[in-house]
N, C-alpha and C. Protein backbone atom coordinates (compact mmCIF):
# COMPACT_ATOMS: atom_id res chain seq x y z
N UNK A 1 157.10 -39.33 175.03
CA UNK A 1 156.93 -37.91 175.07
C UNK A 1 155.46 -37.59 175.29
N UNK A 2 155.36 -36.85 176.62
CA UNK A 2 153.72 -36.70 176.49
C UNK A 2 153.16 -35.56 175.37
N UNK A 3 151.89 -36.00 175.47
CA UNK A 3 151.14 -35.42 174.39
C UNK A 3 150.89 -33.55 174.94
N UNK A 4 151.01 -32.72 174.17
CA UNK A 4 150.66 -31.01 174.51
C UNK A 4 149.32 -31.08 174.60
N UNK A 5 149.16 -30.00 176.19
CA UNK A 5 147.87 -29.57 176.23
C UNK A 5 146.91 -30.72 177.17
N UNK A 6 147.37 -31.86 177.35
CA UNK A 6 146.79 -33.01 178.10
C UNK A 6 147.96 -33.20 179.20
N UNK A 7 146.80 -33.00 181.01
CA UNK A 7 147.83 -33.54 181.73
C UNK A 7 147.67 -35.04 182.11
N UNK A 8 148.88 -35.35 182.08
CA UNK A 8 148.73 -36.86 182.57
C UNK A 8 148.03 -37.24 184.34
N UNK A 9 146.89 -38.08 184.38
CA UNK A 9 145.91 -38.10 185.51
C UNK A 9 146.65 -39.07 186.65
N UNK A 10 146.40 -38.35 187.58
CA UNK A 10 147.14 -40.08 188.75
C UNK A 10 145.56 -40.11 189.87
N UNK A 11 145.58 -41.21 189.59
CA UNK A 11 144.77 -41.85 190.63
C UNK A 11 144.35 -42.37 192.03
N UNK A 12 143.90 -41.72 192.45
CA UNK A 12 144.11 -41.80 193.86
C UNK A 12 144.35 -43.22 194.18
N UNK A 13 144.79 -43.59 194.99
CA UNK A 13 144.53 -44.99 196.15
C UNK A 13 144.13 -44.82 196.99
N UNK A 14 143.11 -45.04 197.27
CA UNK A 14 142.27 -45.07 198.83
C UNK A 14 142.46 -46.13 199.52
N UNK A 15 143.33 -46.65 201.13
CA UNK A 15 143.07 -47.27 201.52
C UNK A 15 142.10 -47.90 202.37
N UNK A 16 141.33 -49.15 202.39
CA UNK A 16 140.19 -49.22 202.99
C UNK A 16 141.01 -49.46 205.05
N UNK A 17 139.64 -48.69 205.38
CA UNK A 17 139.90 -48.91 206.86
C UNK A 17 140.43 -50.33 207.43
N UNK A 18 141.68 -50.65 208.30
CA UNK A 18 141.38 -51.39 208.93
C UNK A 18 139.61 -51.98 209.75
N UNK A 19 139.86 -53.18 210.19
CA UNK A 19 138.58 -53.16 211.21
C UNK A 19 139.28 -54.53 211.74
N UNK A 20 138.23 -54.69 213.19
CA UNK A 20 138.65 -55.22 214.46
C UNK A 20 137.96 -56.64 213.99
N UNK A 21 137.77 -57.14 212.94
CA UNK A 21 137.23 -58.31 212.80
C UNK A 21 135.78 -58.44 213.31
N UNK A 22 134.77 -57.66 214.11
CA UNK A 22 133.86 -57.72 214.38
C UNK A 22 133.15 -57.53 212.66
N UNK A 23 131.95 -58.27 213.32
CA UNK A 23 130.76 -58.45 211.96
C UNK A 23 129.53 -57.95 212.06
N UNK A 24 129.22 -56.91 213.40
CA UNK A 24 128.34 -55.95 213.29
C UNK A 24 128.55 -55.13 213.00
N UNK A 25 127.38 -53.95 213.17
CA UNK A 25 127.68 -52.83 212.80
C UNK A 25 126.95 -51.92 213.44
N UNK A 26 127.13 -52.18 214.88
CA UNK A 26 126.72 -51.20 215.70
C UNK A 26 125.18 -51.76 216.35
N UNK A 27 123.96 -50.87 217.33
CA UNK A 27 122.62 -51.44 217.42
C UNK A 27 121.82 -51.63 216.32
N UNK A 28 122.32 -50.99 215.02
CA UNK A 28 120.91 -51.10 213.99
C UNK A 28 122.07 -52.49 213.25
N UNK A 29 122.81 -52.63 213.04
CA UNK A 29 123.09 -53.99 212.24
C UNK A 29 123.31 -55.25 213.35
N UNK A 30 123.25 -55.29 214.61
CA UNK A 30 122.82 -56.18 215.23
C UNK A 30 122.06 -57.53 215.09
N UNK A 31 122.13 -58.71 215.30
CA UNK A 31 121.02 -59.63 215.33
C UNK A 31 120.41 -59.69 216.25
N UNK A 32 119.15 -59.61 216.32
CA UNK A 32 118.16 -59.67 217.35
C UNK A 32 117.38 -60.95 216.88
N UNK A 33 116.50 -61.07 217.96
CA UNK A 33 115.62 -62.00 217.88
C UNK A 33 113.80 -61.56 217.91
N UNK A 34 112.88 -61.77 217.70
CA UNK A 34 111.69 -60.91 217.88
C UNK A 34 110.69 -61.97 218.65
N UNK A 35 110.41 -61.42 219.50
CA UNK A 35 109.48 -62.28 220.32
C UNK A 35 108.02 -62.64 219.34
N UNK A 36 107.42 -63.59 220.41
CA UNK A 36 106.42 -64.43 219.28
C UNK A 36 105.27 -63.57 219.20
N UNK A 37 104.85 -62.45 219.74
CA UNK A 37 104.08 -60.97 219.34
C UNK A 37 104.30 -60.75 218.48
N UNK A 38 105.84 -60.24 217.78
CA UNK A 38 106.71 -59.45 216.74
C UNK A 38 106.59 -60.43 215.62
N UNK A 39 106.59 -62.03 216.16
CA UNK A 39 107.36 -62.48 214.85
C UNK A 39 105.55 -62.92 214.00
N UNK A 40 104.77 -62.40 214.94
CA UNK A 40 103.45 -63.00 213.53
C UNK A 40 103.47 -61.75 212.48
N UNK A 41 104.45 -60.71 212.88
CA UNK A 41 104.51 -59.95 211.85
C UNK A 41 105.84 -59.53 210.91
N UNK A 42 107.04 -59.68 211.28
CA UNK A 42 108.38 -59.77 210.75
C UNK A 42 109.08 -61.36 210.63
N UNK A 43 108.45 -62.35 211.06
CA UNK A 43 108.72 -63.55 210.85
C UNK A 43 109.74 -64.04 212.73
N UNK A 44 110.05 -65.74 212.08
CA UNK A 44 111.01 -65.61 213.60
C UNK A 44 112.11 -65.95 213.74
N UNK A 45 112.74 -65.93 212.33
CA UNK A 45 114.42 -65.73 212.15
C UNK A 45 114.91 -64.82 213.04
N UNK A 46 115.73 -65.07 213.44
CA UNK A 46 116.55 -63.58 213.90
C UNK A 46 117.06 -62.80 212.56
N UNK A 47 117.34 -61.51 212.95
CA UNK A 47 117.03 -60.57 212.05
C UNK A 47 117.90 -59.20 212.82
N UNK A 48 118.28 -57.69 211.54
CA UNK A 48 118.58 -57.08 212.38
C UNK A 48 117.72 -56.24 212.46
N UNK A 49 117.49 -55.17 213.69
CA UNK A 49 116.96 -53.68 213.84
C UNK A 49 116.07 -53.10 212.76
N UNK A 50 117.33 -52.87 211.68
CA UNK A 50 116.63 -52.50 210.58
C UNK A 50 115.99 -53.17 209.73
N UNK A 51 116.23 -54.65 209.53
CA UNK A 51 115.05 -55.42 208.87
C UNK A 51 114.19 -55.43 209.39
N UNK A 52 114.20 -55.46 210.86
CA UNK A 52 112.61 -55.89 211.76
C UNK A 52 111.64 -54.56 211.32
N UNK A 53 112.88 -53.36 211.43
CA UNK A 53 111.50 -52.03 211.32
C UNK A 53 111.07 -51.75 209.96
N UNK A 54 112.23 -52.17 208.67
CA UNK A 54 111.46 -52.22 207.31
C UNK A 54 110.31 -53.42 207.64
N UNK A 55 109.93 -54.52 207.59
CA UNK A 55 109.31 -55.64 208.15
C UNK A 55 108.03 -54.94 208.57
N UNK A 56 108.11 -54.34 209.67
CA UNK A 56 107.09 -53.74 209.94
C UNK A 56 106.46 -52.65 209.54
N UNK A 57 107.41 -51.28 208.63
CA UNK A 57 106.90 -50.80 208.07
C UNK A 57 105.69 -51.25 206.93
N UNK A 58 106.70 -52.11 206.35
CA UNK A 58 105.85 -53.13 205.22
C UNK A 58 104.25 -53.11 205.34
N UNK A 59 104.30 -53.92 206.79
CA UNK A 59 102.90 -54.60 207.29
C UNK A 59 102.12 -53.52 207.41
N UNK A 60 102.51 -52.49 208.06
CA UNK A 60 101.89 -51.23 208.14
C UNK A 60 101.43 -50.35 206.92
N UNK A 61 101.94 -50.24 206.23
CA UNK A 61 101.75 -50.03 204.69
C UNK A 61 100.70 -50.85 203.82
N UNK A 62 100.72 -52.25 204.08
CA UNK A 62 100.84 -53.48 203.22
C UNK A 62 98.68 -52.96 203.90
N UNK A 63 98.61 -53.20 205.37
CA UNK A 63 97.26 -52.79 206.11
C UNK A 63 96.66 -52.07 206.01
N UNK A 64 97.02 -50.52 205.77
CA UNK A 64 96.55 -49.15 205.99
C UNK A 64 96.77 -48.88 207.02
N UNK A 65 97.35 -48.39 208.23
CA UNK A 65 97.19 -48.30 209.07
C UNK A 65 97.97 -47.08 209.97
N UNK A 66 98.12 -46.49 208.84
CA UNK A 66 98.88 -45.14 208.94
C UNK A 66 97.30 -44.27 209.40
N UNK A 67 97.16 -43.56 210.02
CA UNK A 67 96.21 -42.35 210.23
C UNK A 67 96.15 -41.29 208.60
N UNK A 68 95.48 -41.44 207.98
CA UNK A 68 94.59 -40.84 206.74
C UNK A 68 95.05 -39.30 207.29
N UNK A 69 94.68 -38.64 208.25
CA UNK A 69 94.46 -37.29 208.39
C UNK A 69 96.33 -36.96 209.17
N UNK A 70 96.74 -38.03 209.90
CA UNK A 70 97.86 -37.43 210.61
C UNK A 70 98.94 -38.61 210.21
N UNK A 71 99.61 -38.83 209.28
CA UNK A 71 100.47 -39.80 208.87
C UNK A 71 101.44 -40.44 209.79
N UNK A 72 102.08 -39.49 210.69
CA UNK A 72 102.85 -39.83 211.66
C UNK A 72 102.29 -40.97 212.63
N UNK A 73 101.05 -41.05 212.93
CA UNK A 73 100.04 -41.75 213.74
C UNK A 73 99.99 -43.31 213.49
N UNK A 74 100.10 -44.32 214.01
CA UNK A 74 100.05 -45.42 213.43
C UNK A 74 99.16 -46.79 214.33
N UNK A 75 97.63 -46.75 213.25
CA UNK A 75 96.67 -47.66 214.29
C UNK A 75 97.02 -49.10 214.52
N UNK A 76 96.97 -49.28 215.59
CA UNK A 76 96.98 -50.67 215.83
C UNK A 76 95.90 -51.48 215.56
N UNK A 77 96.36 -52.81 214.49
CA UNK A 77 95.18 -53.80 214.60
C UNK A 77 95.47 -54.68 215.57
N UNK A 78 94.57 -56.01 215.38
CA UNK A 78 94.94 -57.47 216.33
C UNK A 78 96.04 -57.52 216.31
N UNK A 79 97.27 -57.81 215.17
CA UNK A 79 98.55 -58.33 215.58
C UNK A 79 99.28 -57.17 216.40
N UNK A 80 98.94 -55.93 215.97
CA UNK A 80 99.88 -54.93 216.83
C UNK A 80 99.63 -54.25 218.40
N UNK A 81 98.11 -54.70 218.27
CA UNK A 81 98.07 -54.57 219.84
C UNK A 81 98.63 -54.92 220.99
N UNK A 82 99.24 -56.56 221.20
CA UNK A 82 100.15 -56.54 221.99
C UNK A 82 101.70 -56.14 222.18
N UNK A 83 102.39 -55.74 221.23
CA UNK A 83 103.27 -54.78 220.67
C UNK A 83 103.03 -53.62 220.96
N UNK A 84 102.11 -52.53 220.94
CA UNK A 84 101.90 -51.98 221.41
C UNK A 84 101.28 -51.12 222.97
N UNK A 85 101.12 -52.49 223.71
CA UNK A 85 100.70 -52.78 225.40
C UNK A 85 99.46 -52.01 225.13
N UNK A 86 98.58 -52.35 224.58
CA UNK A 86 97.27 -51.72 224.25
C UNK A 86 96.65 -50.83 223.66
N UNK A 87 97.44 -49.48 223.51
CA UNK A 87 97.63 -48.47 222.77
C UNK A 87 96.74 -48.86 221.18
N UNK A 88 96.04 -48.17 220.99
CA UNK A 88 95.15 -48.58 219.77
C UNK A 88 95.91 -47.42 219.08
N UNK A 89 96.83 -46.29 218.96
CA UNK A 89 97.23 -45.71 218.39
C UNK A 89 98.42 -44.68 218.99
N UNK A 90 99.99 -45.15 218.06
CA UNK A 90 101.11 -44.56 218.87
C UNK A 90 101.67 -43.69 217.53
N UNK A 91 102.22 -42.90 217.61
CA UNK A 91 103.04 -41.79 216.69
C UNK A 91 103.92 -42.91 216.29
N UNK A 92 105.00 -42.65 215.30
CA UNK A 92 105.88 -43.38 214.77
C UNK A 92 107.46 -43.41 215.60
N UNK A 93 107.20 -42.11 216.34
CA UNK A 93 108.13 -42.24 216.91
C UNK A 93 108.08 -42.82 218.55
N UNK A 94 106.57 -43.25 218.59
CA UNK A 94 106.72 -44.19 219.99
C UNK A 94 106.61 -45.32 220.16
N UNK A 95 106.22 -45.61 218.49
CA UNK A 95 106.55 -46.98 218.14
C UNK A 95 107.76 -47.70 217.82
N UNK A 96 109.09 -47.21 217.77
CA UNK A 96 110.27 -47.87 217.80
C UNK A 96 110.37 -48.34 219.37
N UNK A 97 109.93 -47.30 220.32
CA UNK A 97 110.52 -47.53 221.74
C UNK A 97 109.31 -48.67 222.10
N UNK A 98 108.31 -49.28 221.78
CA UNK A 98 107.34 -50.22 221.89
C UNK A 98 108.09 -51.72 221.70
N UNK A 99 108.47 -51.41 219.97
CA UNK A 99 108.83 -52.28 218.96
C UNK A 99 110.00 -52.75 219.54
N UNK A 100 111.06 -52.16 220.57
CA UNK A 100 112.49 -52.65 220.84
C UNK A 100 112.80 -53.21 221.79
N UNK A 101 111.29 -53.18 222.69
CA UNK A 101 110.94 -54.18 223.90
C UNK A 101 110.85 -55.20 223.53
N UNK A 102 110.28 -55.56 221.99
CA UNK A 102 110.30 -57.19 221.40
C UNK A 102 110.93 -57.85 220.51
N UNK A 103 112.34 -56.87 220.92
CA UNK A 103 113.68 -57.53 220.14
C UNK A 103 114.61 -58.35 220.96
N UNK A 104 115.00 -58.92 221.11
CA UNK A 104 115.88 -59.84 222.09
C UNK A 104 116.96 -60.05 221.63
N UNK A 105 118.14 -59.60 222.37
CA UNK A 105 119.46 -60.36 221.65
C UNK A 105 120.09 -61.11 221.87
């Protein structure tokens, strides 16, 4: 006999998605490879997208090399100059399209 005043709870079941047996997860969970520019700074495992660009955030962080006055800005030292095709300084957002020239899959 249920108890007054308490309703009895049902629990959903959620079923999880099928999937096609693939083991990526699209371009950012990808394995890439990083050319030998990339890898004196993310290493030379293959790796995906998004490890390579945490990786490099890191280094960038880890250096200083963020622009002090404009954060978005990001200076190139020795290792990032050829990564960058000379550019002593690219925004963050023209540094993915730099950075994805030295991913290989």
């Amino acid at each position: 006999m249920p108890i007054r005043g308490k309703k009895e709870s049902k629990q959903r079941v959620t079923k999880s998605p099928q999937t096609s047996g693939r083991t990526t997860r699209g371009a950012v969970g990808g394995v890439v490879t990083p050319t030998p520019q990339l890898a004196h700074i993310v290493g030379s495992k293959p790796l995906s997208r998004g490890e390579a660009m945490r990786k490099l955030w890191d280094y960038i962080k880890k250096h200083d090399l963020q622009d002090p006055k404009n954060r978005r800005m990001i200076r190139a030292d020795d290792n990032l100059l050829p990564i960058f095709d000379g550019n002593k300084k690219l925004s963050m957002f023209e540094m993915t399209a730099y950075v994805s020239k030295h991913l290989l899959k």
